[in-house]
Protein backbone atom coordinates (compact mmCIF):
# COMPACT_ATOMS: atom_id res chain seq x y z
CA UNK A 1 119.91 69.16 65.17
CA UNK A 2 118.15 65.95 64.84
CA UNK A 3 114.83 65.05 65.16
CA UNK A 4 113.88 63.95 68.97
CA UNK A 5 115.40 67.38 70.09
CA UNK A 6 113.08 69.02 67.43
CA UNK A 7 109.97 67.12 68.83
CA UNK A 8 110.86 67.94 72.58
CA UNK A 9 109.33 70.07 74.70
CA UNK A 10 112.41 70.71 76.60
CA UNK A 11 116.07 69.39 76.80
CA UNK A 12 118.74 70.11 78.68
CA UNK A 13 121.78 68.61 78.35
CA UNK A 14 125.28 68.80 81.13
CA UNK A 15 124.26 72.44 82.74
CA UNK A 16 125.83 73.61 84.97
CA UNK A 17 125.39 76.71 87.02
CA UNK A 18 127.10 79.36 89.21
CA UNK A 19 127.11 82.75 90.73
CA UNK A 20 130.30 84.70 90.97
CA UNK A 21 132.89 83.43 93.38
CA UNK A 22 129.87 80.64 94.78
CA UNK A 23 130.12 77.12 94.33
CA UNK A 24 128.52 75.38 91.26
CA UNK A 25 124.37 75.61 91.73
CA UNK A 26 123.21 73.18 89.20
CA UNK A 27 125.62 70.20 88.43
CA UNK A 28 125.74 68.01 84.72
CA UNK A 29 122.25 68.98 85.06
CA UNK A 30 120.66 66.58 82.11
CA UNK A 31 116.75 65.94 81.29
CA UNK A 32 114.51 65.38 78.52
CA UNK A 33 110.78 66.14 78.65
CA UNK A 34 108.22 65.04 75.52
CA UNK A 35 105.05 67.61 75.07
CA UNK A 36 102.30 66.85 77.32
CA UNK A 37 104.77 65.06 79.89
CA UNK A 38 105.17 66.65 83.49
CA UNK A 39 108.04 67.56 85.44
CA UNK A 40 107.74 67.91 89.40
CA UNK A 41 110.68 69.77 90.93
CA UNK A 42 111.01 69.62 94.44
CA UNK A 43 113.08 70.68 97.18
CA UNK A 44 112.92 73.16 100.57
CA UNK A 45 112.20 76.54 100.46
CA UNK A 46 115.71 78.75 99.23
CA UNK A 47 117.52 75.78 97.68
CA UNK A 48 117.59 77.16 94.08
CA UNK A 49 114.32 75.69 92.23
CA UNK A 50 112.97 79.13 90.81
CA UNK A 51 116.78 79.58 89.64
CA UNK A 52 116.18 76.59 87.21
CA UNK A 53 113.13 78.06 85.94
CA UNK A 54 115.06 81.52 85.00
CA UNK A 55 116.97 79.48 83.20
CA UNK A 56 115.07 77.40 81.21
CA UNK A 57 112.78 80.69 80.23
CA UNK A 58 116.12 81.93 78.98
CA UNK A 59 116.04 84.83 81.65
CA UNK A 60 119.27 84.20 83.29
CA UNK A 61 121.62 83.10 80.19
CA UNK A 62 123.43 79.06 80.10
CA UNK A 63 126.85 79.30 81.38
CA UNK A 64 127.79 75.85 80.41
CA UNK A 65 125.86 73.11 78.47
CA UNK A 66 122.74 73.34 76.23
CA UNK A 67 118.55 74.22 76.44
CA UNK A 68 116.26 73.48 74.01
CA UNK A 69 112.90 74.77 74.19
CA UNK A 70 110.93 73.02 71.05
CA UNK A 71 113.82 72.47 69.14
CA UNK A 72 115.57 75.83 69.47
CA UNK A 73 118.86 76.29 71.47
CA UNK A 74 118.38 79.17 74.12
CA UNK A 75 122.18 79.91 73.86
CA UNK A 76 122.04 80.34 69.78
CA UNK A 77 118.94 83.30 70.03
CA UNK A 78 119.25 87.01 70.60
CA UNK A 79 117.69 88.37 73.75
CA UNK A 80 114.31 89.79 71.40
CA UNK A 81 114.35 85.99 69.97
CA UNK A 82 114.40 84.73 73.46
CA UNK A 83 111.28 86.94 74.40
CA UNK A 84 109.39 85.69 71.48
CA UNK A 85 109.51 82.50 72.24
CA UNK A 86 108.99 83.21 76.22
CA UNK A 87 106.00 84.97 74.76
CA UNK A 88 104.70 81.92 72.12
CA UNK A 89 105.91 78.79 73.77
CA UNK A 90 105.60 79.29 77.48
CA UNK A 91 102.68 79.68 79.96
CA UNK A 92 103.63 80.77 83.42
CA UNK A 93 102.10 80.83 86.63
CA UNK A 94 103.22 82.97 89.78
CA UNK A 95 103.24 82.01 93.17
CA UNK A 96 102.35 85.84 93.46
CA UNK A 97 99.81 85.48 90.28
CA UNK A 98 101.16 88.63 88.40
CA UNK A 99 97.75 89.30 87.11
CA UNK A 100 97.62 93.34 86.31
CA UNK A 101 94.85 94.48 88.75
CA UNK A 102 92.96 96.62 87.13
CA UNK A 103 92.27 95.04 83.70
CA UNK A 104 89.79 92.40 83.82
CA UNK A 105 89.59 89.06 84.25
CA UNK A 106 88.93 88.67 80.37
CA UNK A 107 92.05 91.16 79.29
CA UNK A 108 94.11 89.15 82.22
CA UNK A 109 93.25 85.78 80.69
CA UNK A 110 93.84 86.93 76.97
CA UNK A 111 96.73 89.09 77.11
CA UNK A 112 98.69 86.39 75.43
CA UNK A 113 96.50 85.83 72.63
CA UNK A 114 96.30 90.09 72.36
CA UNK A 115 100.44 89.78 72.07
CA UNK A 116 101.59 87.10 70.32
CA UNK A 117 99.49 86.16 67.14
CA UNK A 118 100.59 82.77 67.25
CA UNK A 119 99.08 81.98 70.55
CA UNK A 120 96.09 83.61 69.39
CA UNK A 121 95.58 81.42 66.08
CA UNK A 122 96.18 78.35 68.20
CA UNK A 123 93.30 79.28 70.73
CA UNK A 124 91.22 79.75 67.40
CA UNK A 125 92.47 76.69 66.17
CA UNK A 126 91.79 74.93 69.27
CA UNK A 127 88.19 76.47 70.26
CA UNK A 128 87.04 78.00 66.63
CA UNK A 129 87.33 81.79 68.38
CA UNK A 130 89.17 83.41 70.81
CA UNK A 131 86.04 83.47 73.07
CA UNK A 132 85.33 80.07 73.40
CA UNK A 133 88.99 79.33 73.92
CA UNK A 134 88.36 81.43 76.78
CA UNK A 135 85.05 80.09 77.83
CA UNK A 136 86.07 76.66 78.25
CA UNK A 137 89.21 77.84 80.02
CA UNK A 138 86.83 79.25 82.65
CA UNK A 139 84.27 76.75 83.19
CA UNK A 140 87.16 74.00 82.81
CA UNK A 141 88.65 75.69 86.13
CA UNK A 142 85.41 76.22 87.80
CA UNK A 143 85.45 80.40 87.53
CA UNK A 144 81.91 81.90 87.24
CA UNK A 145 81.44 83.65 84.01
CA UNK A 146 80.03 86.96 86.23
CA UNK A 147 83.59 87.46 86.91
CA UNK A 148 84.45 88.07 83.69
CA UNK A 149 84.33 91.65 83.90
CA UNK A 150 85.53 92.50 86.90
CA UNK A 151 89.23 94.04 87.78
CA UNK A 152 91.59 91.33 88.95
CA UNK A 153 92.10 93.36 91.98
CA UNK A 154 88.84 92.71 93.05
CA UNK A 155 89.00 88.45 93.32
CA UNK A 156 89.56 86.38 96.15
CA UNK A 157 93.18 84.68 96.24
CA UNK A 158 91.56 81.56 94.55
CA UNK A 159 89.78 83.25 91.77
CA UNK A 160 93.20 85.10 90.65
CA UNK A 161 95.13 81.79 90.92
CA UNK A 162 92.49 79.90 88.60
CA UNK A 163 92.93 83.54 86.16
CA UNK A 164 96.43 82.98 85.97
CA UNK A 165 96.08 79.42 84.97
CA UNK A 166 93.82 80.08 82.12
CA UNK A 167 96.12 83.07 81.24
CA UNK A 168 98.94 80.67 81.40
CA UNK A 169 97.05 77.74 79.36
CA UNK A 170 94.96 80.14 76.69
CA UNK A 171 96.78 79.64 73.39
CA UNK A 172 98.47 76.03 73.88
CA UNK A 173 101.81 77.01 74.71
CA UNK A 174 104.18 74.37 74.50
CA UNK A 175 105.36 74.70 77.74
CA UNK A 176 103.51 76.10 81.07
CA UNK A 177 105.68 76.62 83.96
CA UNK A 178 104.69 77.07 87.59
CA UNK A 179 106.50 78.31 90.73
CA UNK A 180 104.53 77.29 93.68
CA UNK A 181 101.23 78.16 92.67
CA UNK A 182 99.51 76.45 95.38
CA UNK A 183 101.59 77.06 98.18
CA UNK A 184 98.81 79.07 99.56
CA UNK A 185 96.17 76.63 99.37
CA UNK A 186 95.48 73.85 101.95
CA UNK A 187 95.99 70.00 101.12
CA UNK A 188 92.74 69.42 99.58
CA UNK A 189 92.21 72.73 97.53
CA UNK A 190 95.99 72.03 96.46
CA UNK A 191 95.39 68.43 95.21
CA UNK A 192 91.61 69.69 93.53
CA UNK A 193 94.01 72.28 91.35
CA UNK A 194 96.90 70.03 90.58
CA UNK A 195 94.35 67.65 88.62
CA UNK A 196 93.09 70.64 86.88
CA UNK A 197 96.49 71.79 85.67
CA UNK A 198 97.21 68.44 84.67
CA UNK A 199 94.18 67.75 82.78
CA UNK A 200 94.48 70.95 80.73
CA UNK A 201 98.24 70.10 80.09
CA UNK A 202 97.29 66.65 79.07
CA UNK A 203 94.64 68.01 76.79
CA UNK A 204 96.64 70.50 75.31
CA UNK A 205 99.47 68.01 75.21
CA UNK A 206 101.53 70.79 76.80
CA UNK A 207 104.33 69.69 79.17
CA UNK A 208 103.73 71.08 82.61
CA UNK A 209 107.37 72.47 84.56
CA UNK A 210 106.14 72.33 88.28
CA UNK A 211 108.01 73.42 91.06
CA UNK A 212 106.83 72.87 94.84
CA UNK A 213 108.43 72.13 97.99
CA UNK A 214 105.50 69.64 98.75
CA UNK A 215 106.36 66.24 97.62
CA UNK A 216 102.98 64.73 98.15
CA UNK A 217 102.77 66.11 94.87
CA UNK A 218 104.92 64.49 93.30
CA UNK A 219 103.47 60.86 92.73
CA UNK A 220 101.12 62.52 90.05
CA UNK A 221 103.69 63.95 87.52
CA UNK A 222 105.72 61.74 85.00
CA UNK A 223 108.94 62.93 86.25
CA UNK A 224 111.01 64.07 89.10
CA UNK A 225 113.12 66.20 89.90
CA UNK A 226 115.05 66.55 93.63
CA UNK A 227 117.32 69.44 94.36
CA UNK A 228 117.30 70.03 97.38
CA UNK A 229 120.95 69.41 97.54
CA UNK A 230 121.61 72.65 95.80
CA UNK A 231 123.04 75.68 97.50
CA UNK A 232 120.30 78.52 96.92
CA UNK A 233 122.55 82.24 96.33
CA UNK A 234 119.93 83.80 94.57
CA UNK A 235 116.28 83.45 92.89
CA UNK A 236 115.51 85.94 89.99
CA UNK A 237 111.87 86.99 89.31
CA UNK A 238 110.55 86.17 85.84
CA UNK A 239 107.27 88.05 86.69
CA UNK A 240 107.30 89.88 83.43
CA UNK A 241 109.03 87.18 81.73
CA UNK A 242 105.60 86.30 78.78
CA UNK A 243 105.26 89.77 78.36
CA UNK A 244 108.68 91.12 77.25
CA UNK A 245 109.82 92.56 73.90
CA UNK A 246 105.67 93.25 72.81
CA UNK A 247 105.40 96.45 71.13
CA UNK A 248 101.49 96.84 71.25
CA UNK A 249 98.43 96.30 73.10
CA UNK A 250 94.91 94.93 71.24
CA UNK A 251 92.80 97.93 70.47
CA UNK A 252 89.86 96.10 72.45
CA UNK A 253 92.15 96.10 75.70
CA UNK A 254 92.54 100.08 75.42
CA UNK A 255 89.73 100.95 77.58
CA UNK A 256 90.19 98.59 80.64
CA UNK A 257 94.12 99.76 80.32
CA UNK A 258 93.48 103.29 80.26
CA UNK A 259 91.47 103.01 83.43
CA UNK A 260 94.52 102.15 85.56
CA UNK A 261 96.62 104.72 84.19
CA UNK A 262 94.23 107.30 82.56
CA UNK A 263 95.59 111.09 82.55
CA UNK A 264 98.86 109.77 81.45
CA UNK A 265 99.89 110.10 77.65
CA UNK A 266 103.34 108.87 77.76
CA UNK A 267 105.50 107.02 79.81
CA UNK A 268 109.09 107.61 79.63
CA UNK A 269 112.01 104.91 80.48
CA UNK A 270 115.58 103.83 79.12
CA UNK A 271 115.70 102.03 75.77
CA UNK A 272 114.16 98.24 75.97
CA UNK A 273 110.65 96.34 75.81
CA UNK A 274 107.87 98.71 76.04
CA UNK A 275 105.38 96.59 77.76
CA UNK A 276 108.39 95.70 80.21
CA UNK A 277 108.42 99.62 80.90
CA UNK A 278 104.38 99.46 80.88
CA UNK A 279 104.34 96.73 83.66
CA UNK A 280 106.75 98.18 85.41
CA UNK A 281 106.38 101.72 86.06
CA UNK A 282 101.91 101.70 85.73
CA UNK A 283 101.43 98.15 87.48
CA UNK A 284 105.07 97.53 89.64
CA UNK A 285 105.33 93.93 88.32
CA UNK A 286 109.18 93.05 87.09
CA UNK A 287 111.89 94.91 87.55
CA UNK A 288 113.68 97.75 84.99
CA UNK A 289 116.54 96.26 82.70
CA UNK A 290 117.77 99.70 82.37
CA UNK A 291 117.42 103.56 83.86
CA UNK A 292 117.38 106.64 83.09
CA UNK A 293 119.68 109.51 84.47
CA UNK A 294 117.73 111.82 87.15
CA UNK A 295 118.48 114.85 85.04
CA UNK A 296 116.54 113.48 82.25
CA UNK A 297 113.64 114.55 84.14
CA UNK A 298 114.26 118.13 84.36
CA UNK A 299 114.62 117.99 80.99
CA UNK A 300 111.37 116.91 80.34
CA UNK A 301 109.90 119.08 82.81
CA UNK A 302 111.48 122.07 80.57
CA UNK A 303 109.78 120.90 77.50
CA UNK A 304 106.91 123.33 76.62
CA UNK A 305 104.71 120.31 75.30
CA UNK A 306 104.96 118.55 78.59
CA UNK A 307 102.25 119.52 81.22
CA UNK A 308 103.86 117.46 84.15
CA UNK A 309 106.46 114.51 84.86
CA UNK A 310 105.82 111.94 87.61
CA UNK A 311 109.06 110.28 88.60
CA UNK A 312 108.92 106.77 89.54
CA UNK A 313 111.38 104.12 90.92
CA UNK A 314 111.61 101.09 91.98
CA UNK A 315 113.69 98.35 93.32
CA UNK A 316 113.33 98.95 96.81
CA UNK A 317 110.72 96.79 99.30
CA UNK A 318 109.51 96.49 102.56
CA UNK A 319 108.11 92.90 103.54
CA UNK A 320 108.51 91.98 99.88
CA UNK A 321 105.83 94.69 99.11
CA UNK A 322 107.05 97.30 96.19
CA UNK A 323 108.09 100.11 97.07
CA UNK A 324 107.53 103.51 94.67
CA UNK A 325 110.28 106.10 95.21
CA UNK A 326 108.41 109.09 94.13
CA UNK A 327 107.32 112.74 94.51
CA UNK A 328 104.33 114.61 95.72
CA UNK A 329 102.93 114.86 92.03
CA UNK A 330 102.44 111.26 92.25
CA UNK A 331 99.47 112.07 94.16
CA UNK A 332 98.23 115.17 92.61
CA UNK A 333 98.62 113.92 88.54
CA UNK A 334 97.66 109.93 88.67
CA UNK A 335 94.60 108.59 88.50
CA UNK A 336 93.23 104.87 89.29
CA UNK A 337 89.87 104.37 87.17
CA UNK A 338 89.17 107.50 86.46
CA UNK A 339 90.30 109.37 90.23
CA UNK A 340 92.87 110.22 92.04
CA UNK A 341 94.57 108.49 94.83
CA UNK A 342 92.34 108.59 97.92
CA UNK A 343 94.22 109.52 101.50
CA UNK A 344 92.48 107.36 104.73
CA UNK A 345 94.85 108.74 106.87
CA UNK A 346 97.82 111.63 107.47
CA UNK A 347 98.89 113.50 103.87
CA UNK A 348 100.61 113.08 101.06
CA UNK A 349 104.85 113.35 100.72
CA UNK A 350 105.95 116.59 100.65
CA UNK A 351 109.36 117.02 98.93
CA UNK A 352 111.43 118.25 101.27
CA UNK A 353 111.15 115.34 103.27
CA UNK A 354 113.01 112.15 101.47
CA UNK A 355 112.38 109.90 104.17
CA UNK A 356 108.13 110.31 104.50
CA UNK A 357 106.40 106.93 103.56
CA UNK A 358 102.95 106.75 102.39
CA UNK A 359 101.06 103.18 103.12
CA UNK A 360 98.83 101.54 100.27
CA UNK A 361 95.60 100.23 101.88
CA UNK A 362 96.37 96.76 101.72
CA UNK A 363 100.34 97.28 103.39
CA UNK A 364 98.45 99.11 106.29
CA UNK A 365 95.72 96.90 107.04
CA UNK A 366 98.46 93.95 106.70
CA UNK A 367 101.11 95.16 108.96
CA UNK A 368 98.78 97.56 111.25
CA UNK A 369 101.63 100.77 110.90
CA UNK A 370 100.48 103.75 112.46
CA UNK A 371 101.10 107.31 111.80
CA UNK A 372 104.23 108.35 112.96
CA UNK A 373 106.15 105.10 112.96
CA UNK A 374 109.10 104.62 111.75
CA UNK A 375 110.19 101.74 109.41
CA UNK A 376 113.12 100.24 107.60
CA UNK A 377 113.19 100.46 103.75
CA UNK A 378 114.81 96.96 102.28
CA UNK A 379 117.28 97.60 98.92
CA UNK A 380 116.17 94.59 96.44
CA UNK A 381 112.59 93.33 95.63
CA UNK A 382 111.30 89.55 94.67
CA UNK A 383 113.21 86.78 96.09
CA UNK A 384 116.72 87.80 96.10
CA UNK A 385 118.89 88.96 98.85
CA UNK A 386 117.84 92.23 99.94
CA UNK A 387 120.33 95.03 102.51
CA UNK A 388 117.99 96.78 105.16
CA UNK A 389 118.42 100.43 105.13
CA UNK A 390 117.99 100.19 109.26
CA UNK A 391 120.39 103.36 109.89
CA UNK A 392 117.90 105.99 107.55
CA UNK A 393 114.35 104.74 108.54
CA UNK A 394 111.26 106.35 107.41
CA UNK A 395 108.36 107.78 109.07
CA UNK A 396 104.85 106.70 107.77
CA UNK A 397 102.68 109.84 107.24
């Protein structure tokens, strides 16, 4: 390997890209980008730019040609390598945000430094402690420090997207990759955040991956990147992707975690990253790798040292909101902060019925459901296809 791949940021050399029986995706894709250089990929909505990104974070593998993030080649690491250097090299920001909403802004914005020591020494490095790494992070993106303490859940859209930033930037990753993360934003809140991100990247001398399909964008990046003469099959979610393959949480982050999920001592899933199981199941971001047979949890039921089991399971959406196939024990064992979940309206499932549906607050007020409706369940979450489940619809209670 010789030396300008080893001081990259990112190369890619001839990929190329395809899904089953499709047409090629990405064509003798090559690129080269230097640390602290920017990359603006454009292109309309559905033509395949968040398929790139799974790539280049190593989520969906390289069929043909090479990746190098910081001198390593994607195609030469195991998948627990890959997630390491997700984890240490690479900042990413959500069009959705991903932030888990009942930690605090604080826990949000460190969570990287909490799970990867190396992106912890480098914020110490950086700042001389952890907390003025994360002080400057706020005040650099103009977030009060009275928010500090509050749950995620509880910000306006604008305050979680500057949160993710400075979750994506603490730590000076090498790389910090975004997927429209102002799309929600008019033109002149969109331009005041694009010269933040910048600024941080060129401070940090961190390359910043951009992708948007707004091209007045564009003129303010280093590079470009048009491909909007792609054929979009299917996008992949990387929402979990900086967490996975982390076997432990900071001690200090205990309290505001057990608050989201307190009453529960163990959660159960099929063998793989246990903060990918975490996210998943407790906070419905990501998707499960693997599952677990439905006898498994009669099994545990049986144990003697088990109280109670909650099943959960997801994969299913309406709208592109979650949806948790569950039982009635959801509601009578889980608690948010301390108590349990809180009816407005009608009652909880009862098992018999496997086609009741239970609104969260912010579904109902959104799409103004009533009682007694009936609705389609969608099979597939993110930004993939998805097949409607019109001919077995189910009746909000």
């Amino acid at each position: 390997m010789n030396t300008t791949i080893n001081t990259l940021a990112v190369k890619i050399s001839h990929l190329q890209f395809s899904w089953p029986g499709q047409t090629p995706l990405i064509k003798d894709l090559s690129l080269a980008l230097d640390a602290g250089e920017s990359l603006f990929i454009s292109g309309p909505s559905g033509c395949g730019k968040s398929t790139l990104l799974n790539i280049l974070a190593g989520v969906i593998p390289v069929q043909e040609g090479k990746i190098w993030i910081h001198g390593r080649l994607l195609s030469e690491l195991s998948n627990t390598a890959k997630d390491q250097l997700r984890g240490e090299e690479m900042g990413f920001i959500f069009q959705q945000f991903n932030l888990i909403p009942y930690l605090s802004v604080t826990d949000n914005i460190l969570l990287p430094t909490y799970l990867y020591p190396k992106r912890l020494h480098a914020a110490v490095a950086q700042h001389g402690s952890v907390t003025h790494a994360l002080q400057y992070l706020v005040d650099r993106l103009g977030l009060s420090q009275s928010l500090l303490q509050q749950a995620a859940h509880q910000l306006s859209i604008g305050q979680q997207q500057r949160v993710a930033a400075a979750r994506a930037f603490i730590g000076k990753p090498s790389i910090v990759i975004a997927d429209e993360p102002t799309s929600s934003l008019d033109w002149n809140n969109q331009s005041q955040l694009m010269d933040l991100f910048l600024g941080l990247a060129d401070e940090q001398n961190t390359a910043l991956m951009m992708v948007s399909h707004d091209e007045r964008l564009s003129p303010r990046f280093d590079h470009t990147l048009a491909v909007n003469q792609w054929a979009m099959v299917l996008s992949t979610a990387i929402s979990v992707a900086i967490l996975l393959g982390v076997f432990k949480i900071r001690d200090d982050t205990k309290t505001s975690f057990s608050n989201a999920i307190s009453g529960v001592d163990l959660v159960v899933g099929a063998k793989g990253s246990p903060t990918e199981l975490i996210l998943y199941s407790v906070f419905h971001i990501g998707r499960a790798s693997n599952t677990i047979p439905a006898s498994l949890e009669k099994t545990l039921v049986d144990l003697r040292q088990v109280a109670w089991v909650v099943p959960v399971q997801l994969g299913d959406s309406y709208r592109n909101y979650p949806v948790v196939g569950t039982s009635i024990d959801f509601f009578k064992r889980v608690k948010a902060q301390g108590r349990h979940l809180q009816l407005a309206q009608g009652y909880a499932l009862s098992d018999p019925h496997l086609f009741d549906v239970v609104l969260g607050h912010t579904v109902a007020k959104n799409t103004q459901h009533r009682i007694g409706e009936q609705i389609a369940i969608s099979h597939g979450s993110g930004s993939g296809p998805k097949q409607d489940h019109s001919n077995s619809p189910f009746r909000i209670i």
